[in-house]
Protein backbone atom coordinates (compact mmCIF):
# COMPACT_ATOMS: atom_id res chain seq x y z
CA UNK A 1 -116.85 -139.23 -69.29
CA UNK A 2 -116.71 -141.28 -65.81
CA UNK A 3 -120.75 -140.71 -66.10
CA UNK A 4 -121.53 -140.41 -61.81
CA UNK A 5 -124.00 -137.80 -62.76
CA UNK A 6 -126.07 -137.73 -66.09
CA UNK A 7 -127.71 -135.59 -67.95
CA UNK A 8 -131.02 -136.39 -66.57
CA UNK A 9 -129.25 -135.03 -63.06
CA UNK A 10 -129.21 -138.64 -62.14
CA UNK A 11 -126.17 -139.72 -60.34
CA UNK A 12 -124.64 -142.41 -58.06
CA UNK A 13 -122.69 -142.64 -55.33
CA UNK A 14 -121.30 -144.72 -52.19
CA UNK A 15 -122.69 -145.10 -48.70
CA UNK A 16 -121.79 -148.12 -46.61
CA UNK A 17 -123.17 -151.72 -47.39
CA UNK A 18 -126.27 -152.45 -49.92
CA UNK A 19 -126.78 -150.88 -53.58
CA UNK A 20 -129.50 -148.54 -53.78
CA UNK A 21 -130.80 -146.50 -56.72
CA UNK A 22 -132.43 -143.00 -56.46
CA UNK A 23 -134.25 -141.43 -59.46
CA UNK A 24 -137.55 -139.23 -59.53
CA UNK A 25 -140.85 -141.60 -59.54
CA UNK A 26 -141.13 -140.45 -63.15
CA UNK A 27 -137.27 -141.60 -64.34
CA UNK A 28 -137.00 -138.48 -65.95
CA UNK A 29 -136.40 -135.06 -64.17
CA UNK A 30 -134.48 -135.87 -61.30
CA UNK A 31 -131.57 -137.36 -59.84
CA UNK A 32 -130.54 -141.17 -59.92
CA UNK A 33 -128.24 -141.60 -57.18
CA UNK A 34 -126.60 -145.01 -56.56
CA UNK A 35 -124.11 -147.12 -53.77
CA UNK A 36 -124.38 -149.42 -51.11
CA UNK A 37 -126.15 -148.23 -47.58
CA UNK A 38 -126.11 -149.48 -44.06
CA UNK A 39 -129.12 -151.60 -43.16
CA UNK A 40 -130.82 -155.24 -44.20
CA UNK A 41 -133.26 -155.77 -46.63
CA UNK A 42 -134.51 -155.45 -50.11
CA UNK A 43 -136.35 -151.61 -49.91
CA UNK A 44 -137.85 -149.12 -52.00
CA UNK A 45 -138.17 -145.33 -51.03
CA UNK A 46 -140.09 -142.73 -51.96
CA UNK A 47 -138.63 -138.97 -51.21
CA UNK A 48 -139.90 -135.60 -51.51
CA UNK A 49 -137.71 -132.56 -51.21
CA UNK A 50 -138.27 -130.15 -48.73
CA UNK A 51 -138.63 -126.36 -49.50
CA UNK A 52 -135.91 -124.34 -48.12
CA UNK A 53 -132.95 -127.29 -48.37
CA UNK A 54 -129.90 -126.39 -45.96
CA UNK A 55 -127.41 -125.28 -48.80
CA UNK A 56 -123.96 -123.11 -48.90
CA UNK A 57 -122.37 -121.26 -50.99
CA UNK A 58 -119.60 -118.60 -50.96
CA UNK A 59 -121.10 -115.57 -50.13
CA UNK A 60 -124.59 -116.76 -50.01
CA UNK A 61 -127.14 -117.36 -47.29
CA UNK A 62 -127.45 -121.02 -46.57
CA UNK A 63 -131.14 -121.39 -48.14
CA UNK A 64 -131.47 -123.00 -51.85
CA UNK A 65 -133.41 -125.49 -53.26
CA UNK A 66 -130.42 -126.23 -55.42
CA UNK A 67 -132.79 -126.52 -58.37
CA UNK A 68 -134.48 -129.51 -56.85
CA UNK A 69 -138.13 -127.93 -56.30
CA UNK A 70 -140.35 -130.53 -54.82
CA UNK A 71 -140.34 -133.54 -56.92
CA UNK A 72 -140.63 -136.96 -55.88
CA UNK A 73 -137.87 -139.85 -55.35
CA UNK A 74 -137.70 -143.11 -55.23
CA UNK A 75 -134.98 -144.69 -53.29
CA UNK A 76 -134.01 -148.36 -54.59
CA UNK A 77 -131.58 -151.22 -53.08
CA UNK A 78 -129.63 -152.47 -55.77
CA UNK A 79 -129.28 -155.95 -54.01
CA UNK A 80 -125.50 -157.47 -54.53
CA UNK A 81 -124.41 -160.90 -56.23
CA UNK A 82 -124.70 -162.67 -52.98
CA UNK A 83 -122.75 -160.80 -50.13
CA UNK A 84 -123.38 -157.76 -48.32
CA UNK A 85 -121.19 -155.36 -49.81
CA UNK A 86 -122.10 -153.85 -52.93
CA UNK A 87 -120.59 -150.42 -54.57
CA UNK A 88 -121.87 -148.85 -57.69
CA UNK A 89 -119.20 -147.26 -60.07
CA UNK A 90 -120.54 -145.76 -62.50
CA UNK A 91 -123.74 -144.63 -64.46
CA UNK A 92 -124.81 -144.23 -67.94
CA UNK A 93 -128.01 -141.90 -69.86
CA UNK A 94 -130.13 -145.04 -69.46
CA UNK A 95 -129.91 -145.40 -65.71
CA UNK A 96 -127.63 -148.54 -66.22
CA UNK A 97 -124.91 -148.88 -63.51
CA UNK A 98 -121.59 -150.81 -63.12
CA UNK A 99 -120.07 -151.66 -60.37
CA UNK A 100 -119.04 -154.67 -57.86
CA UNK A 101 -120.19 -156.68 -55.44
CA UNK A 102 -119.25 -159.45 -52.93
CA UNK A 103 -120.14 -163.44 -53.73
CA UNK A 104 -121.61 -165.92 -51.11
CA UNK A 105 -119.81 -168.72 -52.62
CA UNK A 106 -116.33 -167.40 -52.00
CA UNK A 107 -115.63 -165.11 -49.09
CA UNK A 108 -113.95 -162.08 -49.66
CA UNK A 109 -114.51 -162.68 -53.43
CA UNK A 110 -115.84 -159.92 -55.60
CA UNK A 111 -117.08 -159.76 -58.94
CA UNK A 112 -118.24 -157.10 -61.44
CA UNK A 113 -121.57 -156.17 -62.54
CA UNK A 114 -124.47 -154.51 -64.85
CA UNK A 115 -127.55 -153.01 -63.18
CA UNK A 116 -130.79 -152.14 -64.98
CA UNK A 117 -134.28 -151.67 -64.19
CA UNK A 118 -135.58 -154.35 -66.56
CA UNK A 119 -133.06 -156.92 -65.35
CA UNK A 120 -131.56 -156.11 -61.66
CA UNK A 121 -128.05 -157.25 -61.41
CA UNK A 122 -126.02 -159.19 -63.55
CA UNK A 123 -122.49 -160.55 -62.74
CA UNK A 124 -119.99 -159.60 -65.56
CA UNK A 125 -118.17 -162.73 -64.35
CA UNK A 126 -114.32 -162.86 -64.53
CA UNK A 127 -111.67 -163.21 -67.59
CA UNK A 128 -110.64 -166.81 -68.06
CA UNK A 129 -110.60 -168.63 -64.52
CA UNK A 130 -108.97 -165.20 -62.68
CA UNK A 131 -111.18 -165.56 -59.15
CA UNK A 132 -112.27 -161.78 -58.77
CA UNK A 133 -113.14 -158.76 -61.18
CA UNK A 134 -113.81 -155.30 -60.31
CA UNK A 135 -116.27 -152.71 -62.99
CA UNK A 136 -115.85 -149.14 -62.62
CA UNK A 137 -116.77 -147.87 -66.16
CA UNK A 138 -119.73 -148.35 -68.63
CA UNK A 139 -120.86 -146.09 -71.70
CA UNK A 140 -124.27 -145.55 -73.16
CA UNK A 141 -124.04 -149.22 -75.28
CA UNK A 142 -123.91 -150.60 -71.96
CA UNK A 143 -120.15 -151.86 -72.47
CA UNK A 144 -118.23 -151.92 -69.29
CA UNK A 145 -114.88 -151.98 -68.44
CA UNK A 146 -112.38 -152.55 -65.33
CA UNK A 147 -110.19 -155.11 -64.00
CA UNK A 148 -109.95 -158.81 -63.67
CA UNK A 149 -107.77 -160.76 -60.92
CA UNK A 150 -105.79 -163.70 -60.78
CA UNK A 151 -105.47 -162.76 -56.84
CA UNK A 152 -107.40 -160.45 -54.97
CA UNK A 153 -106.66 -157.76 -55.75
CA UNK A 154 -103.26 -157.01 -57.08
CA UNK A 155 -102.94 -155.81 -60.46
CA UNK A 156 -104.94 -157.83 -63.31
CA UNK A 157 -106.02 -157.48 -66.33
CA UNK A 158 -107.81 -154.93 -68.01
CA UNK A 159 -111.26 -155.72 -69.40
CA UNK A 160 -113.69 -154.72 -72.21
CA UNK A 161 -117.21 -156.83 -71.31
CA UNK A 162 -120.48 -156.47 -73.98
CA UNK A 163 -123.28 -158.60 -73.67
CA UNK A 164 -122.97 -160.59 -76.90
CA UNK A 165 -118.95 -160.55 -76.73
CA UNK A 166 -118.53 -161.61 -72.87
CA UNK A 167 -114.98 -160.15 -71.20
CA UNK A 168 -112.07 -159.06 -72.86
CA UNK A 169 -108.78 -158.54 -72.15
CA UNK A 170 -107.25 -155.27 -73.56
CA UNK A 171 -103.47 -156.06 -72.50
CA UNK A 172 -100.96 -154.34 -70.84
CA UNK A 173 -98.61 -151.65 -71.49
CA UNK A 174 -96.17 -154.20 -71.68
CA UNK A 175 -95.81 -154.91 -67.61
CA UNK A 176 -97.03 -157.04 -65.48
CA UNK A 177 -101.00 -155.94 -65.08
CA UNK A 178 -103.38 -153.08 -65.84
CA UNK A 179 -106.77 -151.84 -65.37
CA UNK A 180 -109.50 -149.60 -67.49
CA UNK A 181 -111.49 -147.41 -65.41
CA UNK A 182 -113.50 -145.58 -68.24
CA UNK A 183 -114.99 -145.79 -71.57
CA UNK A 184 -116.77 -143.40 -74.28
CA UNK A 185 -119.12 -144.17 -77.10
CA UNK A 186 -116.44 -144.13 -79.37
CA UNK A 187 -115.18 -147.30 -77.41
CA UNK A 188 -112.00 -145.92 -76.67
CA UNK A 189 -110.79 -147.33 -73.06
CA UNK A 190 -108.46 -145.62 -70.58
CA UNK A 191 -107.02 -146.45 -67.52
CA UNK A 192 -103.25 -147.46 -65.73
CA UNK A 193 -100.74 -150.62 -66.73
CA UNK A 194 -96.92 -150.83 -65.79
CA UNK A 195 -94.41 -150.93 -68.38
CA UNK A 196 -91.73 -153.92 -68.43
CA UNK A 197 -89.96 -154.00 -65.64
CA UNK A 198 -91.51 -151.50 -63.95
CA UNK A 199 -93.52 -151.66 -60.71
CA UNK A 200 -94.79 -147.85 -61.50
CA UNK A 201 -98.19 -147.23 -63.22
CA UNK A 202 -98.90 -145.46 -66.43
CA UNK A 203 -102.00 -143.89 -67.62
CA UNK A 204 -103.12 -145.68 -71.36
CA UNK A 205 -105.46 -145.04 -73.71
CA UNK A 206 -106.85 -148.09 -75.92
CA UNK A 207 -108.50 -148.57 -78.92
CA UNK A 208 -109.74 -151.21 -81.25
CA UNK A 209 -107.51 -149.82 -83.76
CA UNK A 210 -103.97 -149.19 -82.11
CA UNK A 211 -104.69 -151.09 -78.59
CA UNK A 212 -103.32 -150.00 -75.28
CA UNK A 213 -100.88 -146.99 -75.67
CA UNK A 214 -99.48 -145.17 -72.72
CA UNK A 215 -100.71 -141.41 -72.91
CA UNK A 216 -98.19 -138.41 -73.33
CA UNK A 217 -96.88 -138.19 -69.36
CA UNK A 218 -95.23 -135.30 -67.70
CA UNK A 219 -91.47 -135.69 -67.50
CA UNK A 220 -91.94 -139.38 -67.62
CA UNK A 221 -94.30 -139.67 -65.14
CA UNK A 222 -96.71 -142.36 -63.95
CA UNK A 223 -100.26 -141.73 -63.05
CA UNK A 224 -103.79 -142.54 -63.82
CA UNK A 225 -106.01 -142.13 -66.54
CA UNK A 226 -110.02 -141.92 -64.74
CA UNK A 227 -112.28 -140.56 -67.32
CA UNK A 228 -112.33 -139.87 -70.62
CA UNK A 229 -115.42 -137.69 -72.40
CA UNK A 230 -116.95 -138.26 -76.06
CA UNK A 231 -114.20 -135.57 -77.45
CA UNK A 232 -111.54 -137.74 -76.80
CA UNK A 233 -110.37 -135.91 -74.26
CA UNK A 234 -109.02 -137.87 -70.84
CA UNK A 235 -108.39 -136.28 -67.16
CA UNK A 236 -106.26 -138.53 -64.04
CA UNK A 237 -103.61 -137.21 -62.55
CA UNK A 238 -99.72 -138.14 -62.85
CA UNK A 239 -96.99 -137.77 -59.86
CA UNK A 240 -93.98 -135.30 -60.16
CA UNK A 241 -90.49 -135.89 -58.91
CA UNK A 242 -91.41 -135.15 -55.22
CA UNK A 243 -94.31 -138.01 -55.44
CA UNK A 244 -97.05 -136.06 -55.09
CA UNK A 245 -100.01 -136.22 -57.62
CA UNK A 246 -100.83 -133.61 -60.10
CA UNK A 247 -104.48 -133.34 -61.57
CA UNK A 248 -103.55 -133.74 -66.06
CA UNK A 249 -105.90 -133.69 -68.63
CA UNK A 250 -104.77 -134.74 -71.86
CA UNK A 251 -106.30 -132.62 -74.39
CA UNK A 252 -106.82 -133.99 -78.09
CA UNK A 253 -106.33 -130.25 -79.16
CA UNK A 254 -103.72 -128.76 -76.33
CA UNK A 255 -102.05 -132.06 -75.24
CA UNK A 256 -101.19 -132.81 -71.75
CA UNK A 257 -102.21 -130.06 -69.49
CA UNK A 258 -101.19 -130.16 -65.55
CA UNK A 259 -103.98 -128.26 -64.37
CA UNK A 260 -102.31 -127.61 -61.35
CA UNK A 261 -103.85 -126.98 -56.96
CA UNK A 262 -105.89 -125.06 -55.30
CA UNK A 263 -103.65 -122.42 -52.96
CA UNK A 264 -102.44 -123.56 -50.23
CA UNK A 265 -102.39 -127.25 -51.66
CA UNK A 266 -99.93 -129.40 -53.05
CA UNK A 267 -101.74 -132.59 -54.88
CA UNK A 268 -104.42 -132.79 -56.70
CA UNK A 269 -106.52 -135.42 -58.65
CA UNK A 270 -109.21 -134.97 -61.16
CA UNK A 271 -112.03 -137.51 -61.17
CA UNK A 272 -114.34 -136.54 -64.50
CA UNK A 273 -114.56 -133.94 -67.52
CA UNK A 274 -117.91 -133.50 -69.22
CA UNK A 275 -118.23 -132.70 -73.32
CA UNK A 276 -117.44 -128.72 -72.56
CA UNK A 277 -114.20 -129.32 -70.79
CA UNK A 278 -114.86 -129.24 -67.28
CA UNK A 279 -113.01 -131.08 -64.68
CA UNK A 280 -113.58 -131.89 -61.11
CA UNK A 281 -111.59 -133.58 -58.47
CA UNK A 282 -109.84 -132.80 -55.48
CA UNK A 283 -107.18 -130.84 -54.57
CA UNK A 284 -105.61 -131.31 -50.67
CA UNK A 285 -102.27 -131.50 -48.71
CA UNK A 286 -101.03 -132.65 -45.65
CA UNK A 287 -101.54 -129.94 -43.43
CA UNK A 288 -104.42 -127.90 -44.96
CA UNK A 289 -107.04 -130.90 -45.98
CA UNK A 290 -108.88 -132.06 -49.16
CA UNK A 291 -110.93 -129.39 -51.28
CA UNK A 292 -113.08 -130.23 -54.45
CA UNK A 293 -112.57 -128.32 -57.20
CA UNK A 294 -113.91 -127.56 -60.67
CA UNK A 295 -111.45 -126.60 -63.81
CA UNK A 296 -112.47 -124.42 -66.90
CA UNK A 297 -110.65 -123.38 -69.82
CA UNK A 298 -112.14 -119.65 -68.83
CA UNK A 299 -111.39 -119.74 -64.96
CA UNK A 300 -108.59 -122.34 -64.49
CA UNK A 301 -109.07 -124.30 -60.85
CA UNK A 302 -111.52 -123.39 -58.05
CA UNK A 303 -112.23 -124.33 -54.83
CA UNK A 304 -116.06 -125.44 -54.53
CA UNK A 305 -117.47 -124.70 -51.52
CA UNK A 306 -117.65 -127.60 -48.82
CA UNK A 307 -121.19 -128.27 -46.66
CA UNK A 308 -119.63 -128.04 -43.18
CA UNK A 309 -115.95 -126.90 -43.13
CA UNK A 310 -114.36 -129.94 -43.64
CA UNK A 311 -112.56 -132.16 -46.45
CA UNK A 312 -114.63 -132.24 -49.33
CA UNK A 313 -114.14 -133.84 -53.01
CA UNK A 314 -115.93 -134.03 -56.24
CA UNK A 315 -116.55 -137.44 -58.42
CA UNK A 316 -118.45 -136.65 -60.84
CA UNK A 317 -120.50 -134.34 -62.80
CA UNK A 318 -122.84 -133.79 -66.10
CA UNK A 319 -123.12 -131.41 -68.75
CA UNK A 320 -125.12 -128.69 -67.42
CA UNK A 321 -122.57 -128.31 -64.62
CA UNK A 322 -124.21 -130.39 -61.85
CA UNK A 323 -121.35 -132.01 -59.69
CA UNK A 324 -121.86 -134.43 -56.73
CA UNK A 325 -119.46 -136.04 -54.48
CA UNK A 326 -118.63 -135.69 -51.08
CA UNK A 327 -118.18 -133.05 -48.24
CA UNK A 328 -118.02 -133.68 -44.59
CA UNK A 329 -118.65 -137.35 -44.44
CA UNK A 330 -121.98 -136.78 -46.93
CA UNK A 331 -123.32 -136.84 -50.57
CA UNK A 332 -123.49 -133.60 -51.79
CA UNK A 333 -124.36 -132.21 -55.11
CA UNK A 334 -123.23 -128.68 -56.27
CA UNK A 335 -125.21 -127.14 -58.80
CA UNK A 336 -123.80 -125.14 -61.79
CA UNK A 337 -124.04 -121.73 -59.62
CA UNK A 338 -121.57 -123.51 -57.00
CA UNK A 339 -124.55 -123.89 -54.50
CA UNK A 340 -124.03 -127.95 -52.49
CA UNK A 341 -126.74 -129.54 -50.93
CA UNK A 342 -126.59 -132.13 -48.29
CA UNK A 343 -128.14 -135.34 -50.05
CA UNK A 344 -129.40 -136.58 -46.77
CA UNK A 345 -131.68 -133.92 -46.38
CA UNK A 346 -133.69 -135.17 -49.55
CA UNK A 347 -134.77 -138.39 -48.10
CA UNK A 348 -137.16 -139.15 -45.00
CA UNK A 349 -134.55 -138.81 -41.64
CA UNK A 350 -136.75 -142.33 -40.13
CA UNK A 351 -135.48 -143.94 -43.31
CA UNK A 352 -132.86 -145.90 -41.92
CA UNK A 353 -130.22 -144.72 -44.63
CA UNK A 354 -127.35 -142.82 -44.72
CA UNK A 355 -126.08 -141.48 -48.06
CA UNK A 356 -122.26 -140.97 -47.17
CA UNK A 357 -120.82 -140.97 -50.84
CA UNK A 358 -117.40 -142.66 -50.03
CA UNK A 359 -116.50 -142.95 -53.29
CA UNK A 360 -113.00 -143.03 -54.42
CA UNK A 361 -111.69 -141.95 -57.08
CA UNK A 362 -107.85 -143.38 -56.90
């Protein structure tokens, strides 16, 4: 699965310039959060959650730990490959994260990378001479995947990168470009590619045994394959004959599934599924906003409650139901009882960082 959230309750996420890491002092019962933050400098935190954390949920009184208690965190910068801007991707069960960040030697340039405790940051380089490569995958064997670009940043190739094997290109659904934006343990890829002569993008599924293949679409319909979970089973979205996007999972044992909108919406998007099924995303429209959502086999798509009102969506979550993502311009986390928690209020407020989660998720 598109691993944001593991099953240590570690996570990452997206705030606005330099990597940072967060993961109890122990690495071992508490979240890992990850993304880029606002301020200078090379810092380590340490952050202890308060008792009585501000939290929502439907019907509830806004007071929940949110299963947190009162351990300790330590809040790292991930650094970057040269430049300011740095945005972590994606996490595995060991804590290592993929990602991107900017180079000094080229302005503008990015390149992909593989985070880890033991060795910092480590540029996944580029495929062939292509200038610029993005990661936004990795599984627990540490194999990342993403995209590689002849010009930043249309539409390259899609990679495979391993530390003894370097970067691979997987191909292309026959068009002109692709990308892989997830990868399981099985090594199985997914992601988006054009067919020939087609400007359009298709969600694929690749393996070492049949290579890229495009997955079974709705009435024909491009989209985006995002995550994929150990099953075999792969959630993205694909666009209907108005244009508007449609969370899909593609089920090994029901086939493709649209899994439909929130009411009142008209679009949705789903961002992760975790070994039992689950799916989260978003779900919005034009006039009404963006809503996250979580989708079971048992309850079909619900809204999960946002921290202040406003647009919310979910990236990512684990398999004891922990989600995180954004609400309001924040990190949140929901816990498996729908309760959300305002990241922010986990770390000292003189710290100098903002935890803002913009990730995006297509």
């Amino acid at each position: 699965m598109k691993m944001i959230i593991n099953e240590l309750r570690w996570c990452i996420g997206l705030s606005l310039a330099f990597g940072w890491l967060w993961t109890s002092a122990t690495l071992g019962d508490g979240p890992l959060f990850t993304g880029t933050e606002d301020t200078a400098g090379d810092r380590t935190f340490v952050v202890e959650t308060k008792p009585g954390i501000t939290a929502r949920r439907s019907g509830s009184p806004a007071t929940n730990s949110c299963g947190l208690g009162s351990a300790r965190f330590v809040l790292v910068d991930l650094g970057s490959l040269g430049r300011s801007r740095t945005v972590a991707e994606a996490i595995n069960e060991h804590g290592q994260v993929a990602g991107w960040s900017g180079l000094v030697e080229q302005s503008g340039l990015r390149h992909g990378f593989l985070w880890s405790l033991s060795n910092g940051m480590e540029d996944v380089g580029t495929y062939d001479s292509d200038p610029a490569s993005l990661a936004f995958g990795i599984n627990s064997l540490g194999h990342v995947v993403g995209g590689s670009f002849p010009a930043p940043y249309n539409l390259g190739r899609a990679f495979l990168w391993t530390a003894p094997g370097g970067m691979r290109d997987l191909g292309t659904l026959g068009g002109d470009g692709a990308e892989a934006d997830d990868i399981n343990d099985s090594g199985t890829v997914v992601g988006t590619s054009r067919l020939r002569g087609s400007e359009d993008l298709y969600p694929f599924l690749w393996t070492e045994k049949t290579g890229m293949r495009i997955l079974g679409p709705l009435d024909g319909a491009p989209g985006q394959a995002r995550a994929i979970n150990h099953a075999g089973d792969v959630v993205g979205y694909q666009r209907v004959q108005d244009g508007a996007k449609l969370a899909t999972l593609w089920s090994n044992s029901a086939g493709t599934i649209c899994l439909g909108t929130l009411p009142g919406k008209d679009r949705s998007f789903a961002s992760d599924i975790n070994e039992d099924g689950m799916v989260v995303g978003r779900s919005g429209s034009s006039f009404v906003g963006i809503s996250a959502f979580k989708w079971t086999w048992e309850s079909g798509m619900e809204e999960l409650v946002s921290l202040l009102g406003g647009d919310a969506g979910a990236a990512g979550l684990n398999n004891h139901g922990h989600i995180v993502g954004v609400s309001d311009e924040r990190a949140v986390l929901w816990d498996a009882n729908g309760i959300v928690v305002d990241l922010n209020d986990l770390i000292a407020p003189d710290s100098g960082w903002f935890l803002a989660y913009y990730y995006s998720a297509g």
